[in-house]
N, C-alpha and C. Protein backbone atom coordinates (compact mmCIF):
# COMPACT_ATOMS: atom_id res chain seq x y z
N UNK A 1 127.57 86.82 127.24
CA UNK A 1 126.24 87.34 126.99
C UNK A 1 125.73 88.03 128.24
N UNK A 2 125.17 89.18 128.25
CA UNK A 2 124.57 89.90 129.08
C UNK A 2 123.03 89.27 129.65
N UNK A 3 123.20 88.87 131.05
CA UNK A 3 122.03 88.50 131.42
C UNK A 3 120.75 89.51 131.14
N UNK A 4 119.41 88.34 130.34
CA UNK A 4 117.97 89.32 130.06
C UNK A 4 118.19 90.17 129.32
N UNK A 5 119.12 90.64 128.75
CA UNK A 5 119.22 91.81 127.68
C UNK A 5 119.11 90.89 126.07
N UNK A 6 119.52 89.86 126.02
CA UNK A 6 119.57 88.86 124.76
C UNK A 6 120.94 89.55 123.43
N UNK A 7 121.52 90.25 124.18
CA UNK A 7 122.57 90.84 123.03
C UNK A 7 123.96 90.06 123.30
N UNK A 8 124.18 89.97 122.28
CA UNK A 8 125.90 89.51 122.71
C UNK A 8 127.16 90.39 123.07
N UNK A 9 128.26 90.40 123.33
CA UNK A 9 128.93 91.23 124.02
C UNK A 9 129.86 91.03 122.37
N UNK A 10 130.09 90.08 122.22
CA UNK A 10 131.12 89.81 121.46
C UNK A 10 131.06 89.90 119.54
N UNK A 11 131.66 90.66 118.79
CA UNK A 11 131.42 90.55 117.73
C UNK A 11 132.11 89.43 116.58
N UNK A 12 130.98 89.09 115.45
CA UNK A 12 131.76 88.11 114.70
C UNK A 12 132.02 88.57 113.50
N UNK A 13 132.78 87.94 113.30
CA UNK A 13 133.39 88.62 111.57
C UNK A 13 134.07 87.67 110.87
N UNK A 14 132.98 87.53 110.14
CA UNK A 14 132.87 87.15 108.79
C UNK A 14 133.40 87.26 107.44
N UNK A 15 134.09 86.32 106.87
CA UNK A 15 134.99 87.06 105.32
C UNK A 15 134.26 86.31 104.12
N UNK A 16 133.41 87.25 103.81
CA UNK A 16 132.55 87.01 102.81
C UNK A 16 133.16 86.69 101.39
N UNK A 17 134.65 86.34 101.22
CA UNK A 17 135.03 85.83 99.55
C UNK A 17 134.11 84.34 99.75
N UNK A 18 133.96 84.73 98.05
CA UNK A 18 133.87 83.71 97.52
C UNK A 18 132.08 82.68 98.08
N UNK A 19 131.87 83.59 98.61
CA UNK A 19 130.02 83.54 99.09
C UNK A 19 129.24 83.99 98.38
N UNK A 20 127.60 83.24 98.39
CA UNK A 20 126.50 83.89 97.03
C UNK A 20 126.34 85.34 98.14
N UNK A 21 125.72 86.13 97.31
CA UNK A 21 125.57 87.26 97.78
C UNK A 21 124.27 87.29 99.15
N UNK A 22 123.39 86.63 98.42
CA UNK A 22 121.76 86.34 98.77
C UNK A 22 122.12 85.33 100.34
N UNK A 23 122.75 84.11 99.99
CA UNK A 23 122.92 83.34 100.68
C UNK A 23 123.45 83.69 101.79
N UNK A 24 124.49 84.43 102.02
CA UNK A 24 125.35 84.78 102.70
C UNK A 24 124.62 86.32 103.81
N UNK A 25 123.76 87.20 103.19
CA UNK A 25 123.08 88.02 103.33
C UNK A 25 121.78 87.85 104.35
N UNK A 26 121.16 86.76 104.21
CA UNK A 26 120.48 85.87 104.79
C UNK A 26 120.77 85.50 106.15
N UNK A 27 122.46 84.48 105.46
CA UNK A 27 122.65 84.56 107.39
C UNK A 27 122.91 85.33 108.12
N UNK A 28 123.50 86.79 107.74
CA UNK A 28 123.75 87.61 108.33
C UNK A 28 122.59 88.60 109.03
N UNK A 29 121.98 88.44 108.33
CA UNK A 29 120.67 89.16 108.84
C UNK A 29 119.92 88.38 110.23
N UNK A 30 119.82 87.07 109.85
CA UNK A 30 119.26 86.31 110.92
C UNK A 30 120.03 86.45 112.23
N UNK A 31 121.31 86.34 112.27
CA UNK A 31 122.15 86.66 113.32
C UNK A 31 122.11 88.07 113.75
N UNK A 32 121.95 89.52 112.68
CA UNK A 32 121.49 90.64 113.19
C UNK A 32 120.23 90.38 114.13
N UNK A 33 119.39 89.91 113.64
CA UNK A 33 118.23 89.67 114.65
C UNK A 33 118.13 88.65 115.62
N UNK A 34 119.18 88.27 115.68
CA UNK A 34 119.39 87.51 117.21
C UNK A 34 119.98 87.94 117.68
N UNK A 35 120.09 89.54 118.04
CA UNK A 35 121.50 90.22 118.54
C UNK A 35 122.53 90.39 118.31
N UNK A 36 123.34 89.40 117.44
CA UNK A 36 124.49 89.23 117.50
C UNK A 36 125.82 90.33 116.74
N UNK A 37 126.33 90.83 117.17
CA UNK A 37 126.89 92.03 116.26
C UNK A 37 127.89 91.27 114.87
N UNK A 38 127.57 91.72 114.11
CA UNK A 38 128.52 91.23 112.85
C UNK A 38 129.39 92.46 112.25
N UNK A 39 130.50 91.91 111.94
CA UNK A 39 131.36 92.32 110.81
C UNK A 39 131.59 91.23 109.56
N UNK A 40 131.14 92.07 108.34
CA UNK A 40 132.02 91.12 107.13
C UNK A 40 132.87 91.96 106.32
N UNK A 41 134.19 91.23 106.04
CA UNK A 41 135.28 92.07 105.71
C UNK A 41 135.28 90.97 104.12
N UNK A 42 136.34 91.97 103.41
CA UNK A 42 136.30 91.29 101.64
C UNK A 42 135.10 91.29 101.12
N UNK A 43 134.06 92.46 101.30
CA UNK A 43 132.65 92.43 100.36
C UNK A 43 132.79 92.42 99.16
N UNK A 44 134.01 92.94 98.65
CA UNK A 44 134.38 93.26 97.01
C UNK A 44 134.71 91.26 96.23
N UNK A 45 135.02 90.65 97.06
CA UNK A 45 135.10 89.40 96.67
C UNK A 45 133.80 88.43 96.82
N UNK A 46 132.33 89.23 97.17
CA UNK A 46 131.17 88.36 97.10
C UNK A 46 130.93 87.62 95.68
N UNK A 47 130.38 86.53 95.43
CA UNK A 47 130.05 85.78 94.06
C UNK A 47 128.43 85.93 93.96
N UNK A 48 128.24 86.23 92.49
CA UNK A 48 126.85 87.09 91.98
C UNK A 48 126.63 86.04 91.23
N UNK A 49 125.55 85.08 91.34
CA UNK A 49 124.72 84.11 90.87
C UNK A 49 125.05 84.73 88.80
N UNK A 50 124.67 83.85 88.28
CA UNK A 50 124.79 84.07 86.72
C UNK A 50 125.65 84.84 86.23
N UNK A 51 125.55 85.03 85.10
CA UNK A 51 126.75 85.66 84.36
C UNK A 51 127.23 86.87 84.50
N UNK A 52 127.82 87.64 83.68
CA UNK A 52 128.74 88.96 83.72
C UNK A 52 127.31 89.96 83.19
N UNK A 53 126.84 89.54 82.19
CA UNK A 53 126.18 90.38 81.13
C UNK A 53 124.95 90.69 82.04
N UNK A 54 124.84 89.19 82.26
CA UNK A 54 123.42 89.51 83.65
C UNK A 54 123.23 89.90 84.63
N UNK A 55 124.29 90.47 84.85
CA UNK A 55 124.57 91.24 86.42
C UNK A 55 124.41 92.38 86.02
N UNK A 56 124.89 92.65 85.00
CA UNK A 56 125.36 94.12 84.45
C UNK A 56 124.08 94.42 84.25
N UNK A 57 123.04 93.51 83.28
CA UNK A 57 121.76 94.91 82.94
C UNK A 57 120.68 94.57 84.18
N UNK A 58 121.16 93.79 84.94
CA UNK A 58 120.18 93.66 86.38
C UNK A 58 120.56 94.82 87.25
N UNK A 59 121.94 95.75 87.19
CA UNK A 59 122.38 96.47 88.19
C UNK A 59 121.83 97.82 87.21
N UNK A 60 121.83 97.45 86.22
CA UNK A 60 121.31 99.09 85.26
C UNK A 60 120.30 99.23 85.46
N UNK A 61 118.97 97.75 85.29
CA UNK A 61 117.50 98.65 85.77
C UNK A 61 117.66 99.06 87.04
N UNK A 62 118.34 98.65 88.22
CA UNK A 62 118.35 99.11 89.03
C UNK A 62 118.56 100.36 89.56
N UNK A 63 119.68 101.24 88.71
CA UNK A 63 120.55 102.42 88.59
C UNK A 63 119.09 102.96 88.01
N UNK A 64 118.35 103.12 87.12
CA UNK A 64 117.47 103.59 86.28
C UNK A 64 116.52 103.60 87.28
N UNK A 65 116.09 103.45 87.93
CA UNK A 65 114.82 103.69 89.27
C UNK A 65 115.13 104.86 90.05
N UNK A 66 114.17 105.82 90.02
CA UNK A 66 114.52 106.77 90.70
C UNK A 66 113.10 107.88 91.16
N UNK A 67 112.67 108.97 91.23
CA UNK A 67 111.82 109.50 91.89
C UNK A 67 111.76 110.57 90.76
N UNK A 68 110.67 110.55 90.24
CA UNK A 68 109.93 111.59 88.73
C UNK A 68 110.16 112.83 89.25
N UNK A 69 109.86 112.94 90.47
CA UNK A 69 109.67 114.87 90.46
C UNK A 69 111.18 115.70 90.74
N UNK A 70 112.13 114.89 91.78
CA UNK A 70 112.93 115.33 92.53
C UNK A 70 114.34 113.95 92.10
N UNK A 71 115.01 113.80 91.48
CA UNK A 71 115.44 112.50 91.59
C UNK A 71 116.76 112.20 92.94
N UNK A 72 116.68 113.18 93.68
CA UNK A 72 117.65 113.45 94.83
C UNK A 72 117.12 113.29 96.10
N UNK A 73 115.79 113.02 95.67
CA UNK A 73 114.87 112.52 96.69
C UNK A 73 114.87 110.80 96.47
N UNK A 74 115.17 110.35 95.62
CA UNK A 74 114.86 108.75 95.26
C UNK A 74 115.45 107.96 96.03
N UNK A 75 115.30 106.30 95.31
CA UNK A 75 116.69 105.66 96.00
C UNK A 75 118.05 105.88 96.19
N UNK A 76 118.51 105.84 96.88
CA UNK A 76 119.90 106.22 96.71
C UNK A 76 120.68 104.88 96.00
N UNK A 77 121.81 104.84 94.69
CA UNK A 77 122.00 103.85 94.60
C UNK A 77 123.39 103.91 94.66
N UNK A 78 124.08 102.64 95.44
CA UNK A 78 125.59 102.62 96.50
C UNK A 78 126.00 102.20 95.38
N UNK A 79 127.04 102.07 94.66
CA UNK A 79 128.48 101.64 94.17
C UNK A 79 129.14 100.91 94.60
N UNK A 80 129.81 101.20 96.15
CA UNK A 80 131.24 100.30 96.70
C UNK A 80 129.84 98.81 97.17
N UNK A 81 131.05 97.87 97.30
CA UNK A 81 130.64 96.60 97.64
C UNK A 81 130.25 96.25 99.09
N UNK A 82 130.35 97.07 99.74
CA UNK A 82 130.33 97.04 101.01
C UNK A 82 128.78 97.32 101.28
N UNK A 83 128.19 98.75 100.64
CA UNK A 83 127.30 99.00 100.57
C UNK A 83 126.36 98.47 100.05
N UNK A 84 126.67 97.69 98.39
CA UNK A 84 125.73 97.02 98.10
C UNK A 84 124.95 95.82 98.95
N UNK A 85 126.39 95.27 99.64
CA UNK A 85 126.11 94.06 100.53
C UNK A 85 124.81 94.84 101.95
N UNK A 86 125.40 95.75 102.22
CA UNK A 86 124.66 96.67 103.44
C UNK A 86 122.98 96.51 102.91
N UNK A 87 122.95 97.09 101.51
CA UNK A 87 120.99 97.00 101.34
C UNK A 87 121.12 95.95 101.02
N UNK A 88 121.57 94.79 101.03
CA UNK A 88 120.96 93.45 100.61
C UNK A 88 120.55 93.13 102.17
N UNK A 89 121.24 93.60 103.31
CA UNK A 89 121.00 92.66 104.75
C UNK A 89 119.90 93.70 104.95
N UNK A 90 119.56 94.89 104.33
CA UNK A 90 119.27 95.62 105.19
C UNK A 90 117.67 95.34 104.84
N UNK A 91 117.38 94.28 103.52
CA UNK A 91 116.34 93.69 102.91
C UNK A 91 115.77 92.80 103.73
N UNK A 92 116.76 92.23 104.13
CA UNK A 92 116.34 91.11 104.52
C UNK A 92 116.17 91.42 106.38
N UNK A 93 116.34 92.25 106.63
CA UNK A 93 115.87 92.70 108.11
C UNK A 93 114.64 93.50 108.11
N UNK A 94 114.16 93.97 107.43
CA UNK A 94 113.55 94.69 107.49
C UNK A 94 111.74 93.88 107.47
């Protein structure tokens, strides 16, 4: 650790199979804000609380949100797993 700066030198990495999404997102964030640099590798193997069906029309209203005038102006909404995981920490940092 770098004296008075509070950052760490060293990065950790994390293999997110088989972790809740939320849960896991959480700690990662908290450790973003303690400096600490993270990597998590295997995002495509995160575990999504409830069922198949319920994921599915929870990720469609989501897809369906967008900006009336311009829709290229809206949210942007990510696909790969990596990314999804990215705005979940990026929720919880903010």
């Amino acid at each position: 650790m770098v004296s008075g700066s509070g950052l760490c030198s060293k990065r950790v990495v994390v293999d997110a199979r088989h972790h809740m999404l939320g849960r896991l997102a959480s700690i990662i964030a908290k450790e973003l804000l303690n400096g600490q640099r993270v990597v998590v590798v295997r995002c495509e193997e995160i575990c999504l609380s409830g069922g198949l069906v319920r994921q599915k029309m929870k990720y469609m209203r989501f897809m369906r949100k967008r900006m009336n005038t311009k829709p290229s102006h809206g949210p942007i909404h990510f696909r790969a797993p990596s990314k999804i995981f990215w705005r979940t920490v990026r929720g919880f940092v903010i």
